[in-house]
C-alpha atoms as a PDB file:
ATOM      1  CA  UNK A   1       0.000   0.000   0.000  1.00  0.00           C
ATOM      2  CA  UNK A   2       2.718   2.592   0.763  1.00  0.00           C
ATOM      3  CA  UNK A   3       4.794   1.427  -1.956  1.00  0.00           C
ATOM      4  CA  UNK A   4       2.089   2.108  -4.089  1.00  0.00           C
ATOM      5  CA  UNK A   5       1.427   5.149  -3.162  1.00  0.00           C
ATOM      6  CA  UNK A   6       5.352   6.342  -3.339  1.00  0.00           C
ATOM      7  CA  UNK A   7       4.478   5.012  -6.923  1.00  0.00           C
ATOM      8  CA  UNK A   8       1.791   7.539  -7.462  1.00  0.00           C
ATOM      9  CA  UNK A   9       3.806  10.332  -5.765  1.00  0.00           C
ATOM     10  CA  UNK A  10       6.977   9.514  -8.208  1.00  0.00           C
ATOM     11  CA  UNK A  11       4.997   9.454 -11.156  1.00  0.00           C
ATOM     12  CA  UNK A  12       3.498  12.977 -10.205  1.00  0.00           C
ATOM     13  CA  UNK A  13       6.299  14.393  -9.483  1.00  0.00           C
ATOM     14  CA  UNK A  14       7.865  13.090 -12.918  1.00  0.00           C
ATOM     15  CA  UNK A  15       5.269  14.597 -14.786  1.00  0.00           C
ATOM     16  CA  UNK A  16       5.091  17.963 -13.350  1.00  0.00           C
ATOM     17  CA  UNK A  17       9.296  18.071 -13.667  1.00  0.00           C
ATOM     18  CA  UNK A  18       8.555  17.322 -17.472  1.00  0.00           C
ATOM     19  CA  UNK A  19       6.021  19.900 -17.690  1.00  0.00           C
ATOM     20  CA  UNK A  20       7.880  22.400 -16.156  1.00  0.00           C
ATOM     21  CA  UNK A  21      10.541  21.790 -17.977  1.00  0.00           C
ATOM     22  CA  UNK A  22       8.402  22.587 -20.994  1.00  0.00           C
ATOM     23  CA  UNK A  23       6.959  25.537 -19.648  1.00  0.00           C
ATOM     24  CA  UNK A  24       3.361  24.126 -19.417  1.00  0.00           C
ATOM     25  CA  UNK A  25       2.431  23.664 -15.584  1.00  0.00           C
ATOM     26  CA  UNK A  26      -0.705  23.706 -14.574  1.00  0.00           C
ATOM     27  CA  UNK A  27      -1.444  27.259 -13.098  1.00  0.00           C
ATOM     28  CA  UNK A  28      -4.491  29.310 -11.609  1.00  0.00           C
ATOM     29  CA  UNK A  29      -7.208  31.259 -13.228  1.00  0.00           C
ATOM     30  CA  UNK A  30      -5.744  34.708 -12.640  1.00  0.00           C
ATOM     31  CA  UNK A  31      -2.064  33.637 -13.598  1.00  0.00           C
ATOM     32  CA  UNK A  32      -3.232  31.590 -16.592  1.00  0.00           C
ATOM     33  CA  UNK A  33      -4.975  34.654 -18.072  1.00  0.00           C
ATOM     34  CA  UNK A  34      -2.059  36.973 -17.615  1.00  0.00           C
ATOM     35  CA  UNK A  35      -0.056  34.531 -19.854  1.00  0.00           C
ATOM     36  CA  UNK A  36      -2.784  34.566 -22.230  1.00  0.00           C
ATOM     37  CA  UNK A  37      -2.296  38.759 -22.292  1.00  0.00           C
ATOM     38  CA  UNK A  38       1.357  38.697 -22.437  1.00  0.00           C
ATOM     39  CA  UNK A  39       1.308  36.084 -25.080  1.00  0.00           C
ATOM     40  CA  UNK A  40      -0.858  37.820 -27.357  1.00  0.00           C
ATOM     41  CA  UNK A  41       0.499  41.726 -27.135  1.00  0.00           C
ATOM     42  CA  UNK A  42      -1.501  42.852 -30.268  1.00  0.00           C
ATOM     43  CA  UNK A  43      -4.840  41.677 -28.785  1.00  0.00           C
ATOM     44  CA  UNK A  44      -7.766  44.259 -29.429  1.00  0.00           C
ATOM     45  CA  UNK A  45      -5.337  46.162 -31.910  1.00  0.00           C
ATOM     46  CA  UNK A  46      -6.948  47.792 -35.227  1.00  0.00           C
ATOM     47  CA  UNK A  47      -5.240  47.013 -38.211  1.00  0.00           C
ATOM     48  CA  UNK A  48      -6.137  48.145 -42.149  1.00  0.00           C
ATOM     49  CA  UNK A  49      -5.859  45.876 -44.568  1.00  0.00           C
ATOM     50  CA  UNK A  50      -5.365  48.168 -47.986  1.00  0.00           C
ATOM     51  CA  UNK A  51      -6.333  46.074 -51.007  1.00  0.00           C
ATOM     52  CA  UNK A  52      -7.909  47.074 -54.369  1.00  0.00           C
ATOM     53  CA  UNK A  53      -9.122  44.958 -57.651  1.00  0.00           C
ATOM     54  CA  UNK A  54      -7.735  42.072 -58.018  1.00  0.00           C
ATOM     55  CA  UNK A  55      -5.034  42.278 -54.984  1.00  0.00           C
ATOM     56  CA  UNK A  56      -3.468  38.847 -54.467  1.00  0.00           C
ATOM     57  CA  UNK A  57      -5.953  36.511 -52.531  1.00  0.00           C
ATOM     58  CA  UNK A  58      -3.271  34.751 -50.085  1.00  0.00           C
ATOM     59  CA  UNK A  59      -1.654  36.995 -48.973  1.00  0.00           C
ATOM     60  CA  UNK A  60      -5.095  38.776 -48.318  1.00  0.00           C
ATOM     61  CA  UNK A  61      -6.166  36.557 -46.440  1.00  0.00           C
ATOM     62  CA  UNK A  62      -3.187  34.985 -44.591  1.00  0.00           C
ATOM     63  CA  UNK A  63      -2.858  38.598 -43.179  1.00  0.00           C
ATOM     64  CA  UNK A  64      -6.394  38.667 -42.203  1.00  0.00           C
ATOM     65  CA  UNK A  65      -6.181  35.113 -40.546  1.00  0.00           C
ATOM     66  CA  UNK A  66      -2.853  35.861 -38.751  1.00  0.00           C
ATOM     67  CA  UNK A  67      -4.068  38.763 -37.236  1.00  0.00           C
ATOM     68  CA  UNK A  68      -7.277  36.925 -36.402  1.00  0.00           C
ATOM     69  CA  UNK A  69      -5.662  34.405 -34.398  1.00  0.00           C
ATOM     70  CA  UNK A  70      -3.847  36.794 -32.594  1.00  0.00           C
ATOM     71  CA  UNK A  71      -6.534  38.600 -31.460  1.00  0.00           C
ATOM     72  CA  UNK A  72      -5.966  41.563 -33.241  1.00  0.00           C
ATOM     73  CA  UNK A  73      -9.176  43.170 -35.534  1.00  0.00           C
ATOM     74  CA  UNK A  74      -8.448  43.635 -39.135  1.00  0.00           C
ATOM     75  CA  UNK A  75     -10.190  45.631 -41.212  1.00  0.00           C
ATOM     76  CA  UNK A  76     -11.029  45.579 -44.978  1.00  0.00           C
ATOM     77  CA  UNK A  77     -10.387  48.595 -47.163  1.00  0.00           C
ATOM     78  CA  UNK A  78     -11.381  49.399 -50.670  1.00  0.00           C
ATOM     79  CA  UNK A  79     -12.338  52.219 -52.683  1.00  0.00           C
ATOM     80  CA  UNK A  80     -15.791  51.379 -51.779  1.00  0.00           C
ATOM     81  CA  UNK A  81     -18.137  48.811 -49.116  1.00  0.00           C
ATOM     82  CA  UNK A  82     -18.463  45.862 -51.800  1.00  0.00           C
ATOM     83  CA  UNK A  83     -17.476  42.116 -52.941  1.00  0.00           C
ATOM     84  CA  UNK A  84     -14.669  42.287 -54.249  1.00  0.00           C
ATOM     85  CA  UNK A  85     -12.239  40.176 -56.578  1.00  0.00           C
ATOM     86  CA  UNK A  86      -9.038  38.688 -55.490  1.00  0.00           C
ATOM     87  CA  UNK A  87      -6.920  36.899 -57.791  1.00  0.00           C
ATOM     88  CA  UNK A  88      -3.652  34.028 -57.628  1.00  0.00           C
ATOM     89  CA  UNK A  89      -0.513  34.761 -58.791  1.00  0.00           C
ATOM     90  CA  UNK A  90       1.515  31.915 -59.230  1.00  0.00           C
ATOM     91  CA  UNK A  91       4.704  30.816 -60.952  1.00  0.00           C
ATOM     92  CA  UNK A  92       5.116  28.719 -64.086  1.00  0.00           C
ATOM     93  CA  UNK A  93       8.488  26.922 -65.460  1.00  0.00           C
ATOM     94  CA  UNK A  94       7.449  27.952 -68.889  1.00  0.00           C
ATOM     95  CA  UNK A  95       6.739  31.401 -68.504  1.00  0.00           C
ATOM     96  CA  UNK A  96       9.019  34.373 -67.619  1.00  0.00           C
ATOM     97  CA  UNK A  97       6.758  36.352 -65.632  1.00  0.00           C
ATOM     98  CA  UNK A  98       3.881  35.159 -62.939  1.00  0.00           C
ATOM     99  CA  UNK A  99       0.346  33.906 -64.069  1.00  0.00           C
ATOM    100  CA  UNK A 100      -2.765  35.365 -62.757  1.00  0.00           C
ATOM    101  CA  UNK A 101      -6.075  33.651 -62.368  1.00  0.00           C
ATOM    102  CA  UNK A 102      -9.618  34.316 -60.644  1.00  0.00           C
ATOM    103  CA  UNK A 103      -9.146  33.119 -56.645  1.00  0.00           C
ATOM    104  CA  UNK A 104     -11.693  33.817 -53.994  1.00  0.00           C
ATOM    105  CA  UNK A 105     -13.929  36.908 -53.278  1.00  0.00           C
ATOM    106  CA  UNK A 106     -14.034  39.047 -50.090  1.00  0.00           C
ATOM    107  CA  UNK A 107     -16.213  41.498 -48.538  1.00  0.00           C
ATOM    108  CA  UNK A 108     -14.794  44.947 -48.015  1.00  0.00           C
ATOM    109  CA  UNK A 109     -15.480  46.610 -44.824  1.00  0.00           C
ATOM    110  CA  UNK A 110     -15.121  50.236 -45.224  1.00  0.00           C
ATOM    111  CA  UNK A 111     -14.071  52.463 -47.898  1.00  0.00           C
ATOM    112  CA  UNK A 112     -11.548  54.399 -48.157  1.00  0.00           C
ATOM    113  CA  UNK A 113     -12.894  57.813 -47.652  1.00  0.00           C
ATOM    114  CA  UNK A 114     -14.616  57.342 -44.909  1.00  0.00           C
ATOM    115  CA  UNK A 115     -11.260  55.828 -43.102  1.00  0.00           C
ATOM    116  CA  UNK A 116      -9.406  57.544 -40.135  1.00  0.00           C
ATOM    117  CA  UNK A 117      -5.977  56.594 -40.351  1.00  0.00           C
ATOM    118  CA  UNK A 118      -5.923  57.559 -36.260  1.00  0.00           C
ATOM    119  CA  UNK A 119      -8.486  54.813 -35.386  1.00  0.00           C
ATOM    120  CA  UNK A 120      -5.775  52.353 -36.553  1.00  0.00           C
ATOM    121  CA  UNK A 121      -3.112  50.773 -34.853  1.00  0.00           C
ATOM    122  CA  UNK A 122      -1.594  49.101 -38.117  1.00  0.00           C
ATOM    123  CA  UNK A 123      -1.804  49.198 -41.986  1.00  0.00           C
ATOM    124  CA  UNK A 124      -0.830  46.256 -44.203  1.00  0.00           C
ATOM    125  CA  UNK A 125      -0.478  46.492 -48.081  1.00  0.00           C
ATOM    126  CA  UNK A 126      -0.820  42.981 -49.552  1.00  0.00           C
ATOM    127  CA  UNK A 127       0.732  42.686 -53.248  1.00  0.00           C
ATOM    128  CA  UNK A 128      -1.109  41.784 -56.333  1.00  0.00           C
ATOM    129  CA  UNK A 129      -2.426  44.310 -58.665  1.00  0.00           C
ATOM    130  CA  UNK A 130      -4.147  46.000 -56.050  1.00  0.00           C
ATOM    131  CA  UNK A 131      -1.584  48.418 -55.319  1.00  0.00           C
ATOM    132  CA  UNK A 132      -1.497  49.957 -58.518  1.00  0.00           C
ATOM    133  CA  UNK A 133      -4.968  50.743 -58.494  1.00  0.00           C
ATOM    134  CA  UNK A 134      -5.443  51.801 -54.603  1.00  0.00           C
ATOM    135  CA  UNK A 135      -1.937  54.394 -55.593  1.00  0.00           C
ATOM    136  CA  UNK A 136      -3.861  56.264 -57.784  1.00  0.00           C
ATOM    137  CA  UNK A 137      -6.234  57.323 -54.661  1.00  0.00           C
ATOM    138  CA  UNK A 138      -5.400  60.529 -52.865  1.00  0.00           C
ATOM    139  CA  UNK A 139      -7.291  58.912 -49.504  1.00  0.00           C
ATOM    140  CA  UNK A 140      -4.898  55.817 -49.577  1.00  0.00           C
ATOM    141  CA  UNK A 141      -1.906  58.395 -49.807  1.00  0.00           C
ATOM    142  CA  UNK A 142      -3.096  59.970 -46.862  1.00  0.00           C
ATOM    143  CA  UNK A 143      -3.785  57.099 -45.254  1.00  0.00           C
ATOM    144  CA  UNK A 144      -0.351  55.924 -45.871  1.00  0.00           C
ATOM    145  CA  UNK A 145       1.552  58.744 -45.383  1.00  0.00           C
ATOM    146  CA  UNK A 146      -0.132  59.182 -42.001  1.00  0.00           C
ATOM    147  CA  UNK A 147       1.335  56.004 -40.241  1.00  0.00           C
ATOM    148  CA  UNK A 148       4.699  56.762 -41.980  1.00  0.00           C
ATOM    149  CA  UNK A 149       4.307  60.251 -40.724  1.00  0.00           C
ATOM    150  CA  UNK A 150       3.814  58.993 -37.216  1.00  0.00           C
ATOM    151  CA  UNK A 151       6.480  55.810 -37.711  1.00  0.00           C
ATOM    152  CA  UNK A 152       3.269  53.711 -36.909  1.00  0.00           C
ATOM    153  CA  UNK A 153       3.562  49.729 -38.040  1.00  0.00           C
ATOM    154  CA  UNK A 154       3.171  49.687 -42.145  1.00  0.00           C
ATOM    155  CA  UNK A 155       3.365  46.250 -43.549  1.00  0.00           C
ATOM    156  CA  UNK A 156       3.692  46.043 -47.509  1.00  0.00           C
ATOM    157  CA  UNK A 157       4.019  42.704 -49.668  1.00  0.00           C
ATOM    158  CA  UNK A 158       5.076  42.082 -52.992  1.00  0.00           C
ATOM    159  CA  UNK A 159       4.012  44.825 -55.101  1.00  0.00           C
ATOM    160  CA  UNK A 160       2.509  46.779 -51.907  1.00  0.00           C
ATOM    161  CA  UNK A 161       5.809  49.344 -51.503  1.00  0.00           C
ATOM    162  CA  UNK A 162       4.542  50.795 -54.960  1.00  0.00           C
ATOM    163  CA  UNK A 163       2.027  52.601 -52.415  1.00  0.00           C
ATOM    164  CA  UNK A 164       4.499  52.951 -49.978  1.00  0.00           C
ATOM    165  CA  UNK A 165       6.764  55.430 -52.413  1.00  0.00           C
ATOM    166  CA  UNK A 166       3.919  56.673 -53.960  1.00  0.00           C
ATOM    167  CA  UNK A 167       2.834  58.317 -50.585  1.00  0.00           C
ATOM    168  CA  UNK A 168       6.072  59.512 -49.044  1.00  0.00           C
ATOM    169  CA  UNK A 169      10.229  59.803 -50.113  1.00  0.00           C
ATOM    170  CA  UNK A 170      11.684  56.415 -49.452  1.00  0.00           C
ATOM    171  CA  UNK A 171      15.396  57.646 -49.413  1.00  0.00           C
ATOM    172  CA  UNK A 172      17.706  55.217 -48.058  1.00  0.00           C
ATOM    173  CA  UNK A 173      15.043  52.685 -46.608  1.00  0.00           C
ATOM    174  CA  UNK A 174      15.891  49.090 -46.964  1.00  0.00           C
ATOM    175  CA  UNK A 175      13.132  47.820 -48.687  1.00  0.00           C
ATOM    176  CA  UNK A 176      12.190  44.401 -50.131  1.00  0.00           C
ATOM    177  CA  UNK A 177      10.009  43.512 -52.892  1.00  0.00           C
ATOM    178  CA  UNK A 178       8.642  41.603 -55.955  1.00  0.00           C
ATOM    179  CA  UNK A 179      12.031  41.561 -57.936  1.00  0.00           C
ATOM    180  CA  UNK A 180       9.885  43.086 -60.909  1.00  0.00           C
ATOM    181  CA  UNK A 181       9.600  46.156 -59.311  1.00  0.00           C
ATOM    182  CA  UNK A 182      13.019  46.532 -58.108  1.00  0.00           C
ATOM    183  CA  UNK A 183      14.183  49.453 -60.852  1.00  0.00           C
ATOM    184  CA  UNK A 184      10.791  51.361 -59.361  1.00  0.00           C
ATOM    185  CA  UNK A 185      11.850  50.999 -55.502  1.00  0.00           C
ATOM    186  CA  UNK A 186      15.779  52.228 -56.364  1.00  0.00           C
ATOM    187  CA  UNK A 187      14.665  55.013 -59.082  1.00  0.00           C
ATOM    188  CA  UNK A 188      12.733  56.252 -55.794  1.00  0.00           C
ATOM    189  CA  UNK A 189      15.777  55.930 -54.162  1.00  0.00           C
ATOM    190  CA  UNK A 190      15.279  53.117 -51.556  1.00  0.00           C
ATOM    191  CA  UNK A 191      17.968  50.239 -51.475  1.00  0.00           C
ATOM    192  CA  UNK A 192      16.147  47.105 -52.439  1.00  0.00           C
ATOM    193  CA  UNK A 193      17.127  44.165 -50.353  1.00  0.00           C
ATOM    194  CA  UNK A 194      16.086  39.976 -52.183  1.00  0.00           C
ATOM    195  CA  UNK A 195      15.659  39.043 -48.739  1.00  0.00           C
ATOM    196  CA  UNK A 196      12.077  37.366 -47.102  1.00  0.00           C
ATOM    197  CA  UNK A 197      11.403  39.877 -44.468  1.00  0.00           C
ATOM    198  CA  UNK A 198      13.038  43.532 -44.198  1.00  0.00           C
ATOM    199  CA  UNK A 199      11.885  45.838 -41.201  1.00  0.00           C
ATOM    200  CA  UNK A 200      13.422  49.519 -41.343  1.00  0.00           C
ATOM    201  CA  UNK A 201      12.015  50.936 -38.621  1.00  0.00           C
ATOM    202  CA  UNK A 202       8.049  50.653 -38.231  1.00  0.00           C
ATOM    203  CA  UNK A 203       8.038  49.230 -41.715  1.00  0.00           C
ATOM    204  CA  UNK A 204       8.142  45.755 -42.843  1.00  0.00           C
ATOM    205  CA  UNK A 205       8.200  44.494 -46.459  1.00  0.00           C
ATOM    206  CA  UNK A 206       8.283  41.555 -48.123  1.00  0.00           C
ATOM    207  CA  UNK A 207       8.872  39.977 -51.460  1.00  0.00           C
ATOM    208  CA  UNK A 208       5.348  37.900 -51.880  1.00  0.00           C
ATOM    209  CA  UNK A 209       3.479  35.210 -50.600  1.00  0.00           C
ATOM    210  CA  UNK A 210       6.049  32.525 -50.358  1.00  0.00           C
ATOM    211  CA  UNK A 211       7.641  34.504 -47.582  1.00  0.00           C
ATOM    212  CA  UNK A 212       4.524  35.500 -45.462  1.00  0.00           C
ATOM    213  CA  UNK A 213       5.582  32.788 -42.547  1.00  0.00           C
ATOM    214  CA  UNK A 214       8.849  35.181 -41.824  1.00  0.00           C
ATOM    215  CA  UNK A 215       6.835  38.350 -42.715  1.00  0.00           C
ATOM    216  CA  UNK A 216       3.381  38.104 -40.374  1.00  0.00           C
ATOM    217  CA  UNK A 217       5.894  37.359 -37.461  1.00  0.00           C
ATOM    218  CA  UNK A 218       7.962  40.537 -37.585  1.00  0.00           C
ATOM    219  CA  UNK A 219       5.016  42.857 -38.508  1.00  0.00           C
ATOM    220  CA  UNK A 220       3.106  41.423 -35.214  1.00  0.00           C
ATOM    221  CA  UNK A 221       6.835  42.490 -33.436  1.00  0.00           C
ATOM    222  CA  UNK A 222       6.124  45.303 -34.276  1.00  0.00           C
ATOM    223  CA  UNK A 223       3.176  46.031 -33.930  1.00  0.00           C
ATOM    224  CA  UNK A 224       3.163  44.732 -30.247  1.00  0.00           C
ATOM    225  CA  UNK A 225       6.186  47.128 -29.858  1.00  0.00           C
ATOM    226  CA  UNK A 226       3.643  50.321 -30.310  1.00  0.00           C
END
């Protein structure tokens, strides 16, 4: 009987050494939430997604979902409250350039003039050929140049730094992008880096979708830093 119970004691105490070891014991209700806080630093944040026809639909939507599970709130953007059409850019050994076809729909949440860039915690640009519509807007420029203004968190993929220079001088930033609009970042005199991730400051760019694991993890940095 007391052997067994030495058993039970042993086998307790082995567990709770392996689970402290791996940072998992069992704690109470109070301590347990606190975690929860610190582990998610951009909870209740505000962040605008920018995207215009045919922006690129994963990335869209990876950003959206990232932020979701975080417990941050993003928020939809277009030139106007609609459905609107995302597309998938892909890559093809036969052609030189990427392909484009139809991907999924999503519903826009507010437009663009009716946005208050100081309601916002955050702005991503996802890549596609949304940004060279939404670039063309004088509301996204002001949107944009607001949170570069105020060194806010800006997060632009792919071809999302075309709004980026289109809103404010990118002298001497480190930027990265879609290598097809590398002549476009250095004629506006940023240094264009072919790396995944880049953060200069409060802003964090990307090349495209195949690098949005190491690029949602330093924008949330980031964001949680402000």
């Amino acid at each position: 009987m007391i052997q067994r119970e030495l058993n039970k004691i042993s086998r307790r105490q082995a567990i709770t050494a392996s689970l402290g070891a791996a940072g998992i014991l069992a704690v109470g209700p109070t301590t347990a939430r606190a975690q929860r806080q610190r582990s998610r630093p951009v909870r209740g944040k505000r962040v605008l997604i920018a995207i215009g026809e045919f922006s690129e639909g994963l990335e869209t939507y990876y950003m959206i979902y990232r932020l979701m599970e975080e417990g941050a709130v993003p928020v939809v953007a277009a030139s106007e409250v609609k459905r609107l059409q995302l597309v998938v850019h892909d890559f093809d050994p036969q052609y030189s350039n990427y392909t484009e076809k139809l991907g999924y729909l999503i519903e826009t949440q507010v437009a663009y003039k009716d946005v208050d860039p100081a309601a916002y915690d955050g702005l991503l640009i996802p890549g596609g050929r949304g940004p060279e519509e939404i670039r063309q807007y004088d509301e996204v420029l002001r949107i944009v140049a607001y949170f570069m203004d105020k060194k806010l968190p800006l997060g632009a993929m792919c071809h999302g730094p075309q709004v980026v220079y289109a809103a404010r001088p990118i002298k001497g930033r480190r930027l990265a992008a879609y290598h097809g609009i590398r002549a476009d970042v250095e004629s506006a005199g940023g240094v264009f880096v072919d790396e995944p991730v880049v953060v200069d400051g409060s802003l964090v760019t990307s090349r495209g979708w195949p690098d949005l694991p190491y690029f949602m993890p330093k924008f949330l940095k980031v964001l949680a830093s402000k």
